[in-house]
N, C-alpha and C. Protein backbone atom coordinates (compact mmCIF):
# COMPACT_ATOMS: atom_id res chain seq x y z
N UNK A 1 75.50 87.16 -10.55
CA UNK A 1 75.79 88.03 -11.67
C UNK A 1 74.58 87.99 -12.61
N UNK A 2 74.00 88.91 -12.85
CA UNK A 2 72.99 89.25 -13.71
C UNK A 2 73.27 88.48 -15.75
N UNK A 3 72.54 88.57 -16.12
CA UNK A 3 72.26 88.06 -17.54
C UNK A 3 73.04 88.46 -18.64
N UNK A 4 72.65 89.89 -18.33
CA UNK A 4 73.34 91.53 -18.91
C UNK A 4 74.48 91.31 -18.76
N UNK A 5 74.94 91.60 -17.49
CA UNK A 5 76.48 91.60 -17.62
C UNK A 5 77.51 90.39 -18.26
N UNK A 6 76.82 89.37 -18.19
CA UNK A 6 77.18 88.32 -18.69
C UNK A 6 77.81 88.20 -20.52
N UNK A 7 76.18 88.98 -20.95
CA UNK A 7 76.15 89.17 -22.15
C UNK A 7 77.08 89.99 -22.58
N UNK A 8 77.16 91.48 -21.58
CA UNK A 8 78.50 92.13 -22.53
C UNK A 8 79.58 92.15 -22.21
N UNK A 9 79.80 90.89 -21.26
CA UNK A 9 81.53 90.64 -20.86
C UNK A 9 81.65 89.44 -22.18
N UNK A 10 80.75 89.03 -22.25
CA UNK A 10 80.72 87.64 -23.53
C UNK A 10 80.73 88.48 -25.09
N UNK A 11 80.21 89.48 -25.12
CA UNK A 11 80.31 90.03 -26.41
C UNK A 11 81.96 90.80 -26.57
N UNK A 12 82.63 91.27 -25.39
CA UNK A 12 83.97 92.21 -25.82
C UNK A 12 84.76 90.66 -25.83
N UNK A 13 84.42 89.45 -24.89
CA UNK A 13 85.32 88.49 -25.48
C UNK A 13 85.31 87.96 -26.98
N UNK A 14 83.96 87.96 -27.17
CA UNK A 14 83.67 87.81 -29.10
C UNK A 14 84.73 88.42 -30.04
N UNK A 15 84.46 89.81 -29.30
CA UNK A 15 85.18 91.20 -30.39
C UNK A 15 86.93 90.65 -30.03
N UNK A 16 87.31 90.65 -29.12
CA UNK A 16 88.67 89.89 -29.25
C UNK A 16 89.28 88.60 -30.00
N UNK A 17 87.87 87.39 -30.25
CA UNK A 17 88.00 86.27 -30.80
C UNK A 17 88.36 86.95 -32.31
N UNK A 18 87.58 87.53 -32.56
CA UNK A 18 87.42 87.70 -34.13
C UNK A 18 88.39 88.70 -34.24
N UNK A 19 89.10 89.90 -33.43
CA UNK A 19 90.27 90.66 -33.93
C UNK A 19 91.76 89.88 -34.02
N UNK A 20 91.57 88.62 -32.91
CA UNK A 20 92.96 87.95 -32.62
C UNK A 20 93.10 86.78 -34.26
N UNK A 21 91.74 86.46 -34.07
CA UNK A 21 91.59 85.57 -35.73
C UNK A 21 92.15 86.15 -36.87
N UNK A 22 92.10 87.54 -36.40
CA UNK A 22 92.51 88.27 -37.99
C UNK A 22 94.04 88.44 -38.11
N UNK A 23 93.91 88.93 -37.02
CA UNK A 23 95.87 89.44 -36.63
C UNK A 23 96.61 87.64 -37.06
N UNK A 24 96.55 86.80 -36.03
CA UNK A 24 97.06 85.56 -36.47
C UNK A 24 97.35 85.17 -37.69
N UNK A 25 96.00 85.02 -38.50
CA UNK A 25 95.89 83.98 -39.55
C UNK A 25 95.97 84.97 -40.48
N UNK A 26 95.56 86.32 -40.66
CA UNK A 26 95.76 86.96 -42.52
C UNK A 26 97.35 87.61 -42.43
N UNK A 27 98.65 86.96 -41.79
CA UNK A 27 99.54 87.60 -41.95
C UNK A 27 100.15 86.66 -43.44
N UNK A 28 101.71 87.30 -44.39
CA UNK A 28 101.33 86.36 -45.07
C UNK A 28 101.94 84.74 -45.10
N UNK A 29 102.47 84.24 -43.69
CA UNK A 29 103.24 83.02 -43.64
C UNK A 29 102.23 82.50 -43.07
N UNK A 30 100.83 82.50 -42.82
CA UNK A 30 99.74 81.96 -42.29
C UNK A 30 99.95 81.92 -40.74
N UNK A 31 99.15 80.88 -39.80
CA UNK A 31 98.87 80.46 -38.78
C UNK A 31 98.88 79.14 -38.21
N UNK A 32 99.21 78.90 -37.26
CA UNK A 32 99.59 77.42 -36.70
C UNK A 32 98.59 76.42 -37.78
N UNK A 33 98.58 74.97 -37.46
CA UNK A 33 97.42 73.86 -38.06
C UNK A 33 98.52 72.90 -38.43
N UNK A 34 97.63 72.53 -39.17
CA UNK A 34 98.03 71.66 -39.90
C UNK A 34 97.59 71.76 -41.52
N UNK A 35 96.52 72.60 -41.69
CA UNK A 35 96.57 73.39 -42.85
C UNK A 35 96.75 74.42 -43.15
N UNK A 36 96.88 75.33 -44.35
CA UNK A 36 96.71 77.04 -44.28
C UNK A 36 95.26 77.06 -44.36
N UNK A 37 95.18 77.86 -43.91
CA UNK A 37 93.49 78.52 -43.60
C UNK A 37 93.22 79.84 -44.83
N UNK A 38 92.73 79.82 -45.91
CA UNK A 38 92.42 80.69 -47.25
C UNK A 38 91.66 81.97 -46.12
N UNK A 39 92.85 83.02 -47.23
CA UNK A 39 92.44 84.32 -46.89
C UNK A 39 90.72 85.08 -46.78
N UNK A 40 90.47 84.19 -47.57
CA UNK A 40 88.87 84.62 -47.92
C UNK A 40 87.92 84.21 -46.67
N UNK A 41 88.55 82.92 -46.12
CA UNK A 41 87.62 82.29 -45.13
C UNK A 41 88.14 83.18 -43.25
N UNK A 42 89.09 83.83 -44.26
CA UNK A 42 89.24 84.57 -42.73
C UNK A 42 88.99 85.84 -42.32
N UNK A 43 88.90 86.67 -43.83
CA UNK A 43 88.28 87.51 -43.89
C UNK A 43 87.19 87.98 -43.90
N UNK A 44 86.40 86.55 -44.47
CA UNK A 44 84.79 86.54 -44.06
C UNK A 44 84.32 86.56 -42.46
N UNK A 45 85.63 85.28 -41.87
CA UNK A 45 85.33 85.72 -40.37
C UNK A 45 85.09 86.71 -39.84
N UNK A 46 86.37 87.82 -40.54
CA UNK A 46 86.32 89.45 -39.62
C UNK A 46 85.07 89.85 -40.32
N UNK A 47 84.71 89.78 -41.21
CA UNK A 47 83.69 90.74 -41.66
C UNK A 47 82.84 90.35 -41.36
N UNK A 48 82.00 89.27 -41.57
CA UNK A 48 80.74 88.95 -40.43
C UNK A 48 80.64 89.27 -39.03
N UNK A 49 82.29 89.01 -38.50
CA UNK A 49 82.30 89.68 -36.99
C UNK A 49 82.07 90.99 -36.56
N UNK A 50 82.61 91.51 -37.43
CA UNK A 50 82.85 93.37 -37.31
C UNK A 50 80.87 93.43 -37.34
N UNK A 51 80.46 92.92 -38.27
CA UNK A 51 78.68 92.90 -38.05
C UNK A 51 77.98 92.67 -37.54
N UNK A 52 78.62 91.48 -37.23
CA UNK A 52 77.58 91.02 -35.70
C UNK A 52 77.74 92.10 -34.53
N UNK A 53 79.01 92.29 -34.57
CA UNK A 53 79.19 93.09 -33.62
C UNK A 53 78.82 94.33 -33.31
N UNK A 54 79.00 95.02 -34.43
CA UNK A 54 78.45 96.23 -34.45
C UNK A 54 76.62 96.85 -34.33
N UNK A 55 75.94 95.18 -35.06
CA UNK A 55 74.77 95.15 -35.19
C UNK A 55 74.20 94.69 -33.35
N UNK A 56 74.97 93.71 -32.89
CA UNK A 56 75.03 93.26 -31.43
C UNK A 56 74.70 94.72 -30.63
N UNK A 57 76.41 95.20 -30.44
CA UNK A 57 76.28 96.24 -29.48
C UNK A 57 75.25 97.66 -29.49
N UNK A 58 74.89 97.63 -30.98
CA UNK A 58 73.78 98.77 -31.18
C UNK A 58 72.28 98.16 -30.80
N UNK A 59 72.14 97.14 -30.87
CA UNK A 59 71.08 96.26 -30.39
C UNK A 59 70.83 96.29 -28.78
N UNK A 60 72.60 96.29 -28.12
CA UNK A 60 72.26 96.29 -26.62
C UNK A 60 72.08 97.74 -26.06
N UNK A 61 72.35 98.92 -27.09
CA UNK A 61 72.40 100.05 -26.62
C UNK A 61 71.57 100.89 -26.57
N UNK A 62 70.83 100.37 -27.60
CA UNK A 62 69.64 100.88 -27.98
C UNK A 62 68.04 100.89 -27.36
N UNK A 63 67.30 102.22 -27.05
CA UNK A 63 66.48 101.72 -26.17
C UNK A 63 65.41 100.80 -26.84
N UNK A 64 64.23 99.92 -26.27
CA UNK A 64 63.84 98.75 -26.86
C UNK A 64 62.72 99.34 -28.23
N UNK A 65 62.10 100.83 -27.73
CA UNK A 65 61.19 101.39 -29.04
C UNK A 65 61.95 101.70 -30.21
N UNK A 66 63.11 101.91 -30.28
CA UNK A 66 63.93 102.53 -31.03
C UNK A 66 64.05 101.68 -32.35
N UNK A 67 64.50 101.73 -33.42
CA UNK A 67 64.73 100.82 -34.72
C UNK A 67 65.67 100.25 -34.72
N UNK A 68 66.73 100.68 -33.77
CA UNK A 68 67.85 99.77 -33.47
C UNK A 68 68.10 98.50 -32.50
N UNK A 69 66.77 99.31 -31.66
CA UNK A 69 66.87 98.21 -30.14
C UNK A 69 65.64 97.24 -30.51
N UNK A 70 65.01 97.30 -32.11
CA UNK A 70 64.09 96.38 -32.40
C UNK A 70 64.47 95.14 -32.54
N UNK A 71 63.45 93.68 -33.03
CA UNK A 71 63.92 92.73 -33.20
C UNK A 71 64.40 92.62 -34.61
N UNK A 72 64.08 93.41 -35.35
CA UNK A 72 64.96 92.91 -36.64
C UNK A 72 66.46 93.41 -36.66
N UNK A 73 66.84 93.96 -36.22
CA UNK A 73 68.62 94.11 -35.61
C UNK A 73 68.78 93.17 -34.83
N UNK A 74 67.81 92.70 -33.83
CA UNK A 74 68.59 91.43 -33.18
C UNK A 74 68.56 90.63 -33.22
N UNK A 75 67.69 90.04 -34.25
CA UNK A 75 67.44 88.77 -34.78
C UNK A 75 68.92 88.73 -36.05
N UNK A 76 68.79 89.88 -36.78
CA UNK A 76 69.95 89.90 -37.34
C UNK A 76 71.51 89.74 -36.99
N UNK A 77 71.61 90.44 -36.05
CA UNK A 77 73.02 90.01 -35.03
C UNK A 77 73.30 88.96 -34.78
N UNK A 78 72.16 88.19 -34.50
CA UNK A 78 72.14 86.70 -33.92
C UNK A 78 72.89 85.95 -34.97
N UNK A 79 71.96 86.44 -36.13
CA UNK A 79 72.59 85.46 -37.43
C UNK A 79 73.50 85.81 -38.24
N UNK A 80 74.46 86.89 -37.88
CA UNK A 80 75.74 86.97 -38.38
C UNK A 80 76.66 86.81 -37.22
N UNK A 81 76.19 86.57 -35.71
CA UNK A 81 77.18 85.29 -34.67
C UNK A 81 77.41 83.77 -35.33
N UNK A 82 75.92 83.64 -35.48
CA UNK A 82 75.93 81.99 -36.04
C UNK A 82 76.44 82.18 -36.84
N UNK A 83 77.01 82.53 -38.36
CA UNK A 83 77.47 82.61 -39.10
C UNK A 83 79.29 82.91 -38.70
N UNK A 84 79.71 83.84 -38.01
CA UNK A 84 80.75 83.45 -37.56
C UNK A 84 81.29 82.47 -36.69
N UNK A 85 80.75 81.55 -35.89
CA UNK A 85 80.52 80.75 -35.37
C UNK A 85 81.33 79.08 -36.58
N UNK A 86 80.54 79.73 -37.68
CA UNK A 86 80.47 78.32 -38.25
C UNK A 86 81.82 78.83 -39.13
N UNK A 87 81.81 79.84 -39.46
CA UNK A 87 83.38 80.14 -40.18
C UNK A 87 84.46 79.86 -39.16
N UNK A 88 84.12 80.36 -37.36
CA UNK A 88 85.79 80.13 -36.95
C UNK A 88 85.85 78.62 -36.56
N UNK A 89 84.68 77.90 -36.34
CA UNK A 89 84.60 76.27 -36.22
C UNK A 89 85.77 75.48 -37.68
N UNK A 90 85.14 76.13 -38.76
CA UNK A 90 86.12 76.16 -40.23
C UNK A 90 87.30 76.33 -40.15
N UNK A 91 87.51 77.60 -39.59
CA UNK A 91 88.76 77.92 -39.02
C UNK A 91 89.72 76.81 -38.03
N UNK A 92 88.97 76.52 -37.66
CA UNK A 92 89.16 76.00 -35.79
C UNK A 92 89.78 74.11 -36.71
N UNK A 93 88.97 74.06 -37.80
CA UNK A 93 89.25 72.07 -38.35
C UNK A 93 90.74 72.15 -39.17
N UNK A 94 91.43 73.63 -39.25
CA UNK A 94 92.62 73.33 -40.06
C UNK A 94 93.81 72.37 -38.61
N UNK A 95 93.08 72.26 -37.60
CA UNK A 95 94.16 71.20 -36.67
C UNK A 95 93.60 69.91 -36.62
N UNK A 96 92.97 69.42 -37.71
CA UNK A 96 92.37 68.04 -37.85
C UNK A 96 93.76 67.39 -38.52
N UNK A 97 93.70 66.08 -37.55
CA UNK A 97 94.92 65.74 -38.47
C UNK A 97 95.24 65.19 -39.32
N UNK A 98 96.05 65.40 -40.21
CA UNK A 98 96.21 64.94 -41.86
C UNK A 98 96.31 63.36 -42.35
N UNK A 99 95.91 62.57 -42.91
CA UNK A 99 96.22 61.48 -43.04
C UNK A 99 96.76 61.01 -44.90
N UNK A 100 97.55 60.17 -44.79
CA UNK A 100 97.73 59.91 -46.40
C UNK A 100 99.51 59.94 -46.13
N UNK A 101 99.88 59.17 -47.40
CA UNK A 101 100.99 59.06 -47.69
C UNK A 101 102.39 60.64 -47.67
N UNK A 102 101.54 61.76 -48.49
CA UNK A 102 102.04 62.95 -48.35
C UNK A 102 101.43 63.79 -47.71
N UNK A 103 101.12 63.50 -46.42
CA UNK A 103 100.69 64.67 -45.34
C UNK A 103 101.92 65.19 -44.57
N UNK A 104 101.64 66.34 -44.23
CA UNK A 104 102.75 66.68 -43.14
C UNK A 104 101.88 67.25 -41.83
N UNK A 105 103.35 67.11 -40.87
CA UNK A 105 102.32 67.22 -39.43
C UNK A 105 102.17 68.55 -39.14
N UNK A 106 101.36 69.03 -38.28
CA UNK A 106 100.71 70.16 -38.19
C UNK A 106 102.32 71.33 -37.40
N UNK A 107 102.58 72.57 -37.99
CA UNK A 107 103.62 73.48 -36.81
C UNK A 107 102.59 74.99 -36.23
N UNK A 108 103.56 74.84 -35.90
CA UNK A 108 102.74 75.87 -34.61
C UNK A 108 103.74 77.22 -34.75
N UNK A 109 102.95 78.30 -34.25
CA UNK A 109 103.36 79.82 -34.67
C UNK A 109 103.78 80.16 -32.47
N UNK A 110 104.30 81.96 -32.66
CA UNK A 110 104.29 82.21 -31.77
C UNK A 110 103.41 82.19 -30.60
N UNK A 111 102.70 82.13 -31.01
CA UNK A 111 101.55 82.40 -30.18
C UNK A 111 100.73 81.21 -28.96
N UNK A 112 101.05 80.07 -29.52
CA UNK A 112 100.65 79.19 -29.37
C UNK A 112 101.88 77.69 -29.29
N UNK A 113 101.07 76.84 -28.66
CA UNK A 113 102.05 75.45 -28.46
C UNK A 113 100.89 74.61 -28.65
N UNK A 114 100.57 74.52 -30.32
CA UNK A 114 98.96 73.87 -30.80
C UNK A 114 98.23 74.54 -30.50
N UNK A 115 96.52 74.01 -30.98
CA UNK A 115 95.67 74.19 -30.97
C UNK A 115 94.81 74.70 -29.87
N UNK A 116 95.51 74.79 -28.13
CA UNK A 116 94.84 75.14 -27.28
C UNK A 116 94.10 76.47 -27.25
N UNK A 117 94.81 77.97 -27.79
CA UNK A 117 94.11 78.69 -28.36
C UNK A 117 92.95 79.07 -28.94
N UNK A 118 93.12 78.28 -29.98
CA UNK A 118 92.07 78.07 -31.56
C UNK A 118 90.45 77.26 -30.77
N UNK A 119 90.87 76.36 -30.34
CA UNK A 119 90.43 75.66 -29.72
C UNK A 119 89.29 76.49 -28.37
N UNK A 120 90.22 76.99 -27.07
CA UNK A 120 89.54 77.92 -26.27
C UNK A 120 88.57 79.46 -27.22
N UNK A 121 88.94 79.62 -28.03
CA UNK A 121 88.66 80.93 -28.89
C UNK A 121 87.32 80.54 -29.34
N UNK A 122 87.38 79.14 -30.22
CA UNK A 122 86.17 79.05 -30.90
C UNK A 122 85.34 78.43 -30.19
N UNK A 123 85.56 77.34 -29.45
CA UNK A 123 84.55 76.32 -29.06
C UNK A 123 83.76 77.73 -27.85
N UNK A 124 84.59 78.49 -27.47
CA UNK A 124 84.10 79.46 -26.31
C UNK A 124 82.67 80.59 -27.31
N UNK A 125 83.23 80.81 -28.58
CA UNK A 125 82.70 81.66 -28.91
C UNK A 125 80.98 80.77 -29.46
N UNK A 126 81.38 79.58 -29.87
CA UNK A 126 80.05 78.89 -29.98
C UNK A 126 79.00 78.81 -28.81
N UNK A 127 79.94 78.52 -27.67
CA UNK A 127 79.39 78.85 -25.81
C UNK A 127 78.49 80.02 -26.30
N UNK A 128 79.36 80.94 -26.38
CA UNK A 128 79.42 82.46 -26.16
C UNK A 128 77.93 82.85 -27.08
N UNK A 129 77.55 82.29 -28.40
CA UNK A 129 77.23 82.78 -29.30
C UNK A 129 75.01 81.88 -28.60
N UNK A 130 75.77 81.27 -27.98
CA UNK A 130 74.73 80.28 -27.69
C UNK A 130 74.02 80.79 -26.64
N UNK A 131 74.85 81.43 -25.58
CA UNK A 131 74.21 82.56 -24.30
C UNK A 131 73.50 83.87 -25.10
N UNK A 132 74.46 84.51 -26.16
CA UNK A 132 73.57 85.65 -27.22
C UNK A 132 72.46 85.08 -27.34
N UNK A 133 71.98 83.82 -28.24
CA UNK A 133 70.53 83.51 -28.60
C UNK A 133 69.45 83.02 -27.32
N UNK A 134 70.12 82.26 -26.38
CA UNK A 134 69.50 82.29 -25.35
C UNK A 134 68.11 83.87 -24.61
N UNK A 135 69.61 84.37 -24.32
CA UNK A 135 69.63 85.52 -23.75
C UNK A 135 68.56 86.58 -24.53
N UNK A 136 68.37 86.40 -25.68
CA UNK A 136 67.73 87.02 -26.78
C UNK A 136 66.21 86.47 -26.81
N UNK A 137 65.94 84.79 -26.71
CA UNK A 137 64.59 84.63 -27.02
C UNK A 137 63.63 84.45 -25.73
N UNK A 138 64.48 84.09 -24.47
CA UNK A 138 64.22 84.63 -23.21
C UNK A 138 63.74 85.90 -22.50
N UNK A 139 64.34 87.16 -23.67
CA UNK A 139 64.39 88.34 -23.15
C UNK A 139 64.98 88.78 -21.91
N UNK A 140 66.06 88.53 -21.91
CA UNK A 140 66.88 89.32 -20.74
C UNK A 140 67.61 89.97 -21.36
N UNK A 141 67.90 90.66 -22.75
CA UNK A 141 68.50 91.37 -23.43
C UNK A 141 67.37 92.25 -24.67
């Protein structure tokens, strides 16, 4: 399997990480953990994502003379992955578990039976985000 294809079967899994992050966690009884996860930190997720992404896929679509298929769009893409990256990792520590006299233990939503989710979603998308920069200073994209 080629580089390419790699890259944009890894980027529509991205675009799913960051739409399923949103749906989950900004409803308003929150999302599994063991903490609530603040609206702001999840909305920053989608919105850096929606950018990367958008900045990503115009980057891969674009032919390489073009202003879009240049490196300053894809150097930029890169760094609003890493940047989501480190928000859904943020995301990803509300199943750290609580310690202290008044902690309570972590419950879990439909979707999920714990953290295996959260867990496959983000640590994949750090994978994921890590083949983008690869793939990028290599030039096979």
């Amino acid at each position: 399997m080629s580089t390419e294809v790699i890259v944009y079967v890894l980027t529509a899994l991205a675009a799913v990480v960051v739409v399923l992050t949103q749906v989950r966690l900004a409803r308003s009884e929150g999302g599994a953990g063991r903490h609530d996860v603040g609206r702001g930190l999840v909305h920053a997720h989608t919105v850096t994502g929606v950018i990367a992404l958008v900045l990503w896929v115009a980057f891969l679509a674009a032919p390489d003379d073009s202003a879009l298929g240049g490196d300053a769009i894809g150097i930029a893409a890169i760094a609003f992955w890493w940047i989501v990256v480190v928000l859904g990792l943020l995301i990803l520590a509300r199943w750290l578990p609580s310690r202290g006299k008044h902690s309570s233990g972590g419950h879990e939503d439909t979707w999920s039976d714990g953290p295996g989710l959260s867990i496959l979603a983000h640590v994949g998308m750090l994978v994921g985000v890590g083949v983008f920069t690869w793939a990028y200073l290599t030039a096979h994209v």
